[in-house]
PDB file of N, CA and C in Angstrom:
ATOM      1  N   UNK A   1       0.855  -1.190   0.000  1.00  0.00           N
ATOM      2  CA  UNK A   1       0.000   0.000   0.000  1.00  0.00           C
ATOM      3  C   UNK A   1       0.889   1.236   0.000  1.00  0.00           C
ATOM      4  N   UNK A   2       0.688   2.364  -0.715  1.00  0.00           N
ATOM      5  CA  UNK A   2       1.096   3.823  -0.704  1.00  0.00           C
ATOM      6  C   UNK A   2       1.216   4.077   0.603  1.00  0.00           C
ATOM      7  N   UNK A   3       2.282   4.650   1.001  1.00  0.00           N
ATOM      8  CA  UNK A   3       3.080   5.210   2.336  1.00  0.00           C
ATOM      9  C   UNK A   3       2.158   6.004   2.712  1.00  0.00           C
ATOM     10  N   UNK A   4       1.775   7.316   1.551  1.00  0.00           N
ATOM     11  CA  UNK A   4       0.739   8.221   2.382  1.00  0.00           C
ATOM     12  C   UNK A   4      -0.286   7.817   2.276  1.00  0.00           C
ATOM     13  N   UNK A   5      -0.927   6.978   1.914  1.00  0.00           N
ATOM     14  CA  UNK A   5      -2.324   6.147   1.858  1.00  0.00           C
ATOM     15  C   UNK A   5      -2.993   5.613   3.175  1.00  0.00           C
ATOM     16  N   UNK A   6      -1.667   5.151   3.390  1.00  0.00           N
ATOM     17  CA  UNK A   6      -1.688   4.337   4.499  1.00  0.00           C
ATOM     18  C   UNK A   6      -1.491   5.175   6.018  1.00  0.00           C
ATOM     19  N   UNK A   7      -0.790   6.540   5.446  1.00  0.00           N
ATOM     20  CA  UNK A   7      -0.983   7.405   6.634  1.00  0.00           C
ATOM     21  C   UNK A   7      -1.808   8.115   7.145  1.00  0.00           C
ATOM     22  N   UNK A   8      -2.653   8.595   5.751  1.00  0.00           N
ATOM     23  CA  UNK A   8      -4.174   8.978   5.754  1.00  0.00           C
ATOM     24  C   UNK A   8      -5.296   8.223   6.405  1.00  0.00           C
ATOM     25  N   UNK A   9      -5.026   6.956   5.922  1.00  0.00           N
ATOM     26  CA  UNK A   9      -6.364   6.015   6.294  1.00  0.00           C
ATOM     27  C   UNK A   9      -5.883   5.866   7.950  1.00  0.00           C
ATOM     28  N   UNK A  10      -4.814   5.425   8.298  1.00  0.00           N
ATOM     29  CA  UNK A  10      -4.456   5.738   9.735  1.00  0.00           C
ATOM     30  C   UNK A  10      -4.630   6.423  11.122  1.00  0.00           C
ATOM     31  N   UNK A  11      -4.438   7.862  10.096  1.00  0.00           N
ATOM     32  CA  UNK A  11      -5.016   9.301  11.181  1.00  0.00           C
ATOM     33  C   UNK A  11      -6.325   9.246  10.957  1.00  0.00           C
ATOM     34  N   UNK A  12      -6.763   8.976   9.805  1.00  0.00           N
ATOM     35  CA  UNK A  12      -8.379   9.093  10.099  1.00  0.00           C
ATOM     36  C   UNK A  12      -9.164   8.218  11.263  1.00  0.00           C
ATOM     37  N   UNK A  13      -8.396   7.403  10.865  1.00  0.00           N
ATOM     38  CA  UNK A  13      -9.138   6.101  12.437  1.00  0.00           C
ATOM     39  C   UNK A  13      -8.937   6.648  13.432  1.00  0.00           C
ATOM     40  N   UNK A  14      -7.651   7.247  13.750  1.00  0.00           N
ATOM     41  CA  UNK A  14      -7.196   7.965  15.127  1.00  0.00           C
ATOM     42  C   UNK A  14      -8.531   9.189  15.465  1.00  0.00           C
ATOM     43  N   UNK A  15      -8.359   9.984  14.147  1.00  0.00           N
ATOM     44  CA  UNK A  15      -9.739  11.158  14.877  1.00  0.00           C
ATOM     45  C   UNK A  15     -10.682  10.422  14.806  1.00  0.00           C
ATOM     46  N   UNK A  16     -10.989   9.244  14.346  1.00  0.00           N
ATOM     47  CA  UNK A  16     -12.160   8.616  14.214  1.00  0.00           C
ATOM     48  C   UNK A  16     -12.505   8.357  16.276  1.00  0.00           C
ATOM     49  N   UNK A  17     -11.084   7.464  16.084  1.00  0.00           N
ATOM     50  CA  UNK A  17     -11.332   7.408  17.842  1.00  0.00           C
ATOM     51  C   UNK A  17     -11.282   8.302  18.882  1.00  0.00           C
ATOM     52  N   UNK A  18     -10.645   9.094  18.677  1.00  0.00           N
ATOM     53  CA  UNK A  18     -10.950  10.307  19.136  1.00  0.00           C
ATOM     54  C   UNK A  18     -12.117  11.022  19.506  1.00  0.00           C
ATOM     55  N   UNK A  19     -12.642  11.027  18.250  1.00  0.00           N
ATOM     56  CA  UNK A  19     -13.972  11.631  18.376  1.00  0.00           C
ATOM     57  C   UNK A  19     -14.994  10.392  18.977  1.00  0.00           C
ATOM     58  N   UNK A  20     -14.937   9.264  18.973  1.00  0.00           N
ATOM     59  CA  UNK A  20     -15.606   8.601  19.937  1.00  0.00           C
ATOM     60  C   UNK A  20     -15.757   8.440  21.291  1.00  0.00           C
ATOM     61  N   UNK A  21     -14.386   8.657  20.882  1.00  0.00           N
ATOM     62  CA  UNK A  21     -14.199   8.554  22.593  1.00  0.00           C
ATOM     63  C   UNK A  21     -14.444   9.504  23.723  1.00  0.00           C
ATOM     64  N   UNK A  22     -14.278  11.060  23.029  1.00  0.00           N
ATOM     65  CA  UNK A  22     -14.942  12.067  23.147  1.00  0.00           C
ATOM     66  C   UNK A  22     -16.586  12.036  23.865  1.00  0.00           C
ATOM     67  N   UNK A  23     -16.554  11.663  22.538  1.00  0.00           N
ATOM     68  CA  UNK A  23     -18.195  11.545  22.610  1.00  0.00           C
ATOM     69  C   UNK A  23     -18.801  10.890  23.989  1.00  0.00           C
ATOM     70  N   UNK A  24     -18.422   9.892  24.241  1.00  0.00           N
ATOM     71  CA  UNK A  24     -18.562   8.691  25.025  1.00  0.00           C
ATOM     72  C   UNK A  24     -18.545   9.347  26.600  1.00  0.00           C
ATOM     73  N   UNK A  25     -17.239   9.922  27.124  1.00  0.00           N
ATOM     74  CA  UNK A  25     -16.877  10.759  28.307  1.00  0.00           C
ATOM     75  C   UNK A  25     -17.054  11.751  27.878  1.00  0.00           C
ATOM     76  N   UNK A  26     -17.431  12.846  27.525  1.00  0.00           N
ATOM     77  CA  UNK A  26     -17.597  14.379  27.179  1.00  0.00           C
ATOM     78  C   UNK A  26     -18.520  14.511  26.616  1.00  0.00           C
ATOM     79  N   UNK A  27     -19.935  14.594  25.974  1.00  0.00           N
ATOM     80  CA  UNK A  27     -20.295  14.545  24.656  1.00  0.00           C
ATOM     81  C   UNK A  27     -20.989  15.869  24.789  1.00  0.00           C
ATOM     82  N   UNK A  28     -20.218  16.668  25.760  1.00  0.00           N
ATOM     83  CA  UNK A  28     -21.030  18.056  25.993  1.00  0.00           C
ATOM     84  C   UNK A  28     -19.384  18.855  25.050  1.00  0.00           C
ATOM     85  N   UNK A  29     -18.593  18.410  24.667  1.00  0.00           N
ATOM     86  CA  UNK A  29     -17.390  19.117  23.733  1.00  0.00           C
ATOM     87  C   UNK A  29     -17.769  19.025  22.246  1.00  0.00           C
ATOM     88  N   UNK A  30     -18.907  19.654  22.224  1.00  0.00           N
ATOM     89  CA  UNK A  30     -19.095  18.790  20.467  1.00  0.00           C
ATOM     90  C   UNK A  30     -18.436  19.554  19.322  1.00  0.00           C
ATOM     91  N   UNK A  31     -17.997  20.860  19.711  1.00  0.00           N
ATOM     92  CA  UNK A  31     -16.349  21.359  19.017  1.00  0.00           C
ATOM     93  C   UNK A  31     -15.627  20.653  18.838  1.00  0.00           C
ATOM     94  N   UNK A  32     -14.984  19.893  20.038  1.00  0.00           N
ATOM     95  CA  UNK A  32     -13.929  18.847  19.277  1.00  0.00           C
ATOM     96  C   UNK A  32     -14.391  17.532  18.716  1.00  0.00           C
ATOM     97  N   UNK A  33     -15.370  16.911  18.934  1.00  0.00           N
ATOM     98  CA  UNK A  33     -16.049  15.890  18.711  1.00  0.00           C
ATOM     99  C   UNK A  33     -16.010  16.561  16.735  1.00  0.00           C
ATOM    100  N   UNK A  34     -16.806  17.545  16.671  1.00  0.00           N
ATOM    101  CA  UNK A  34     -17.084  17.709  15.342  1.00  0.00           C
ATOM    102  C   UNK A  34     -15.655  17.969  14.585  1.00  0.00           C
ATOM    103  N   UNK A  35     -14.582  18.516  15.539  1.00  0.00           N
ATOM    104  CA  UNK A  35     -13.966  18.903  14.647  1.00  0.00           C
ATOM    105  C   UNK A  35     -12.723  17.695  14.528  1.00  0.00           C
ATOM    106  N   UNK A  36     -12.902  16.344  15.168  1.00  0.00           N
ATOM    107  CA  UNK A  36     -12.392  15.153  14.639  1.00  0.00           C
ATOM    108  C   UNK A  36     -12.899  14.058  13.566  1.00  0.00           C
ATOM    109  N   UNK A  37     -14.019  14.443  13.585  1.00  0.00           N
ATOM    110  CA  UNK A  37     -15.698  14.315  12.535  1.00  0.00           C
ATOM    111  C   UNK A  37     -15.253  14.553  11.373  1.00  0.00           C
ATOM    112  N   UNK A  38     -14.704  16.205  11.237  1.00  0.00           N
ATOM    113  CA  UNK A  38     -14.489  16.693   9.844  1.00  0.00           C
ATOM    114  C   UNK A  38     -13.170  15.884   9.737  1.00  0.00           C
ATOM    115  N   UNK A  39     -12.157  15.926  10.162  1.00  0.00           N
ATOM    116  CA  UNK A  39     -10.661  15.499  10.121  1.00  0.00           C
ATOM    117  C   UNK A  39     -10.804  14.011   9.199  1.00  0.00           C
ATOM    118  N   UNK A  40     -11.826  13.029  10.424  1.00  0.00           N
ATOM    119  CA  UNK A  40     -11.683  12.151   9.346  1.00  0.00           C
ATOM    120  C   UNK A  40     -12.599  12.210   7.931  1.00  0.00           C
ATOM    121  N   UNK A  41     -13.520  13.001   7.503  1.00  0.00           N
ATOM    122  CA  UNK A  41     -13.927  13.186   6.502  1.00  0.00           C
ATOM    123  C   UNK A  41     -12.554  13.589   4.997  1.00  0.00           C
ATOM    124  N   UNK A  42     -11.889  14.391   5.957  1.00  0.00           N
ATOM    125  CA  UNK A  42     -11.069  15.206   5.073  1.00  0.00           C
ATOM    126  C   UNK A  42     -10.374  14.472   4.833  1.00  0.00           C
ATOM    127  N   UNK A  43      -9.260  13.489   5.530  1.00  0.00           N
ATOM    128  CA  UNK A  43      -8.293  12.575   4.980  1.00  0.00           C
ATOM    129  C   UNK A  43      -8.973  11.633   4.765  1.00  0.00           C
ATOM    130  N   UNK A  44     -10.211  10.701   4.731  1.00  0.00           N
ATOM    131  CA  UNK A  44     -10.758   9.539   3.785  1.00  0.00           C
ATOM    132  C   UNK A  44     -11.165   9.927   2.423  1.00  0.00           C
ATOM    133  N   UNK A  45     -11.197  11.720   2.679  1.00  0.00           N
ATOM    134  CA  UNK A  45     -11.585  12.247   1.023  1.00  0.00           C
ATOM    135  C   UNK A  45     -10.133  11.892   0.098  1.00  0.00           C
ATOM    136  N   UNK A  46      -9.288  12.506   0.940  1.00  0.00           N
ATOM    137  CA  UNK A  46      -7.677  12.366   0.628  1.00  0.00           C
ATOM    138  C   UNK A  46      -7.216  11.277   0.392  1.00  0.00           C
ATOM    139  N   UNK A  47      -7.436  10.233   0.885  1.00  0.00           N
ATOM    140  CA  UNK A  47      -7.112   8.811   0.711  1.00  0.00           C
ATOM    141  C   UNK A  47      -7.368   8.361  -0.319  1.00  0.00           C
ATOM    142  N   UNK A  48      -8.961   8.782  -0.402  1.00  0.00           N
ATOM    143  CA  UNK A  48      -9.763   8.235  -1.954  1.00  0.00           C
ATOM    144  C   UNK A  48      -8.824   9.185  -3.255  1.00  0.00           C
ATOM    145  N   UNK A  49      -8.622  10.073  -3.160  1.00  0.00           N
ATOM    146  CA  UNK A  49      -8.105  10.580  -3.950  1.00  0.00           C
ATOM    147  C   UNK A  49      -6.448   9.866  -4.406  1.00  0.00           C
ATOM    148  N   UNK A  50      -5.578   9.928  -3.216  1.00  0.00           N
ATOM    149  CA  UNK A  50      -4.027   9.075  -3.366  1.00  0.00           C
ATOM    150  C   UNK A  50      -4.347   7.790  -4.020  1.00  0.00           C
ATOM    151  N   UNK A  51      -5.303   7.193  -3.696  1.00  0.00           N
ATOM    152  CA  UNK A  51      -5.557   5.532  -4.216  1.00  0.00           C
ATOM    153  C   UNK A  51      -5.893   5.422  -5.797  1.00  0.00           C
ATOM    154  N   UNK A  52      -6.849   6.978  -5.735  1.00  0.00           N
ATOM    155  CA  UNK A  52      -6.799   7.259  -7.526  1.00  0.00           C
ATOM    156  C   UNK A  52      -5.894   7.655  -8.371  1.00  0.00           C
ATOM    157  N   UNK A  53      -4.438   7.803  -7.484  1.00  0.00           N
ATOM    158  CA  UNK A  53      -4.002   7.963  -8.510  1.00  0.00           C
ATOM    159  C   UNK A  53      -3.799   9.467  -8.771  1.00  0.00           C
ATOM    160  N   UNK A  54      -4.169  10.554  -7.611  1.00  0.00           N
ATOM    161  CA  UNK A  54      -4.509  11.928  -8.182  1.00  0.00           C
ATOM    162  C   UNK A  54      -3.719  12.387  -7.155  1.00  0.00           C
ATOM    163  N   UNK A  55      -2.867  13.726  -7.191  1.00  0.00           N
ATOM    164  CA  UNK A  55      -2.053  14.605  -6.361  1.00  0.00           C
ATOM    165  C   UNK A  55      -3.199  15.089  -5.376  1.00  0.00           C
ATOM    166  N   UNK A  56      -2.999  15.288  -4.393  1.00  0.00           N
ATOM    167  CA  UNK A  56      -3.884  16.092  -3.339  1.00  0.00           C
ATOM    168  C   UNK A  56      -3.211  17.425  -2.720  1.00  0.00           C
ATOM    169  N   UNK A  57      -3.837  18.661  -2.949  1.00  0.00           N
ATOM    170  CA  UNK A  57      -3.470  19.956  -2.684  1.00  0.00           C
ATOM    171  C   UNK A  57      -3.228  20.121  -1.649  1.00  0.00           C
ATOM    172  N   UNK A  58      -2.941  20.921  -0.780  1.00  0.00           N
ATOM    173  CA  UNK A  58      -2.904  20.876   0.321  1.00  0.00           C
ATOM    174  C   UNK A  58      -4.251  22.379   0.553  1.00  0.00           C
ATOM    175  N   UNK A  59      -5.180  21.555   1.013  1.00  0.00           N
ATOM    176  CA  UNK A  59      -6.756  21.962   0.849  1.00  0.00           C
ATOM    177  C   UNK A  59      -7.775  21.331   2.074  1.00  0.00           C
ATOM    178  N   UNK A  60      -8.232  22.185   2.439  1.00  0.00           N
ATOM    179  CA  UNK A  60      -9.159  21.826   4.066  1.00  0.00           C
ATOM    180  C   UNK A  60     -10.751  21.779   3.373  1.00  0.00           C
ATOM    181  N   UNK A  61     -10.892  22.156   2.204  1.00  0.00           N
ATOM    182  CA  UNK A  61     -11.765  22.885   1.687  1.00  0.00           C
ATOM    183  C   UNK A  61     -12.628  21.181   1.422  1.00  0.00           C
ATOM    184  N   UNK A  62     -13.529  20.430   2.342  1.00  0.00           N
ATOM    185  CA  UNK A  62     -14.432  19.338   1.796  1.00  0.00           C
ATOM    186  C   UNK A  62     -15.369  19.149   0.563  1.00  0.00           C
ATOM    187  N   UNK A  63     -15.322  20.512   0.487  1.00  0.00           N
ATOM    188  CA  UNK A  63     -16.992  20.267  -0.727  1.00  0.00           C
ATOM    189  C   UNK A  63     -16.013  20.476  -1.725  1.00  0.00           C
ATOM    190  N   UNK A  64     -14.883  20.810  -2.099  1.00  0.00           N
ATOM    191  CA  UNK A  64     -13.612  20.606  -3.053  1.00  0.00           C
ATOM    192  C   UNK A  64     -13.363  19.628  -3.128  1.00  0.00           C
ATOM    193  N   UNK A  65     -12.836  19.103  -2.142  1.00  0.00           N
ATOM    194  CA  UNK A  65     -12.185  17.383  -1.945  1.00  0.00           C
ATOM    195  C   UNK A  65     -13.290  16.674  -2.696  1.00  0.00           C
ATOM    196  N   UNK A  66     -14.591  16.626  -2.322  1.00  0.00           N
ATOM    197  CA  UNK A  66     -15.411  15.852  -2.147  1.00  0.00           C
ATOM    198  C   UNK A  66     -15.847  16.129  -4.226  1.00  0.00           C
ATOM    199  N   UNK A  67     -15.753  17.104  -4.200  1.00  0.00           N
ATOM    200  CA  UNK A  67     -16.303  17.505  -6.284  1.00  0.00           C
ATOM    201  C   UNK A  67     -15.240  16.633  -6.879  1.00  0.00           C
ATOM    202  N   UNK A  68     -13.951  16.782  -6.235  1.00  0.00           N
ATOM    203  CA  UNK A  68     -12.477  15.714  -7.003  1.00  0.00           C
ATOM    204  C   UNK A  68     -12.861  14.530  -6.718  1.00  0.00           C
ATOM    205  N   UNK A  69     -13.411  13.946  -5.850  1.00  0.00           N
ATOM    206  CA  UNK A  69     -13.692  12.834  -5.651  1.00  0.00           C
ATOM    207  C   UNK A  69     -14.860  12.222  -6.720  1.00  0.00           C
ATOM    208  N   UNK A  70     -15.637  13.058  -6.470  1.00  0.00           N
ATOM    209  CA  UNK A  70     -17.323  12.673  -7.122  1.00  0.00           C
ATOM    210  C   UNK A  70     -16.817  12.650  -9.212  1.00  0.00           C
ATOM    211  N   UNK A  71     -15.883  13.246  -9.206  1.00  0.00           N
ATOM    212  CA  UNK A  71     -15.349  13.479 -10.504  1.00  0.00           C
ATOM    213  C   UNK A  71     -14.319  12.232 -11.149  1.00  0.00           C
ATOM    214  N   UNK A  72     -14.208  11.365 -10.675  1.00  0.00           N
ATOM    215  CA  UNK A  72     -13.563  10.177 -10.337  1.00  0.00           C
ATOM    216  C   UNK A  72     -14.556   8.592 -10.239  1.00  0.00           C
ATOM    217  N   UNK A  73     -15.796   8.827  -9.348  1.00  0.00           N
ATOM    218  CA  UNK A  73     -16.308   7.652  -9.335  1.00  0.00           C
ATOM    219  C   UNK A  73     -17.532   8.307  -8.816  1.00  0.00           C
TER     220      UNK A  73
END
């Protein structure tokens, strides 16, 4: 597997758990809860993109990520 593929899909699990775990003991922080929410949105957008085959910008911007993506499959 791609080095950064694999680093993407990685951290995303991490905010993934993160934000669960959050959730779980805190779920009155929903700032950080959401904003590990978006994190992994943003690098599984990123991932999908490295796996295609496509450069990824350095871009926070989802509904971007997400048009490169949708433009693809």
């Amino acid at each position: 597997m791609n080095e950064l593929l694999h680093t993407l899909m990685e951290k995303a699990e991490h905010d993934l758990e993160t934000a669960d775990r959050t959730a779980e003991s805190r779920p009155e922080h929903t700032d950080i809860i959401t904003f590990h929410c978006q994190q992994v949105v943003e690098k599984s957008l990123k991932a999908f993109l490295v796996n295609s085959e496509r450069r990824i910008k350095r871009n926070h911007d989802i509904f971007e990520l997400l048009a490169e993506c949708i433009d693809i499959d």
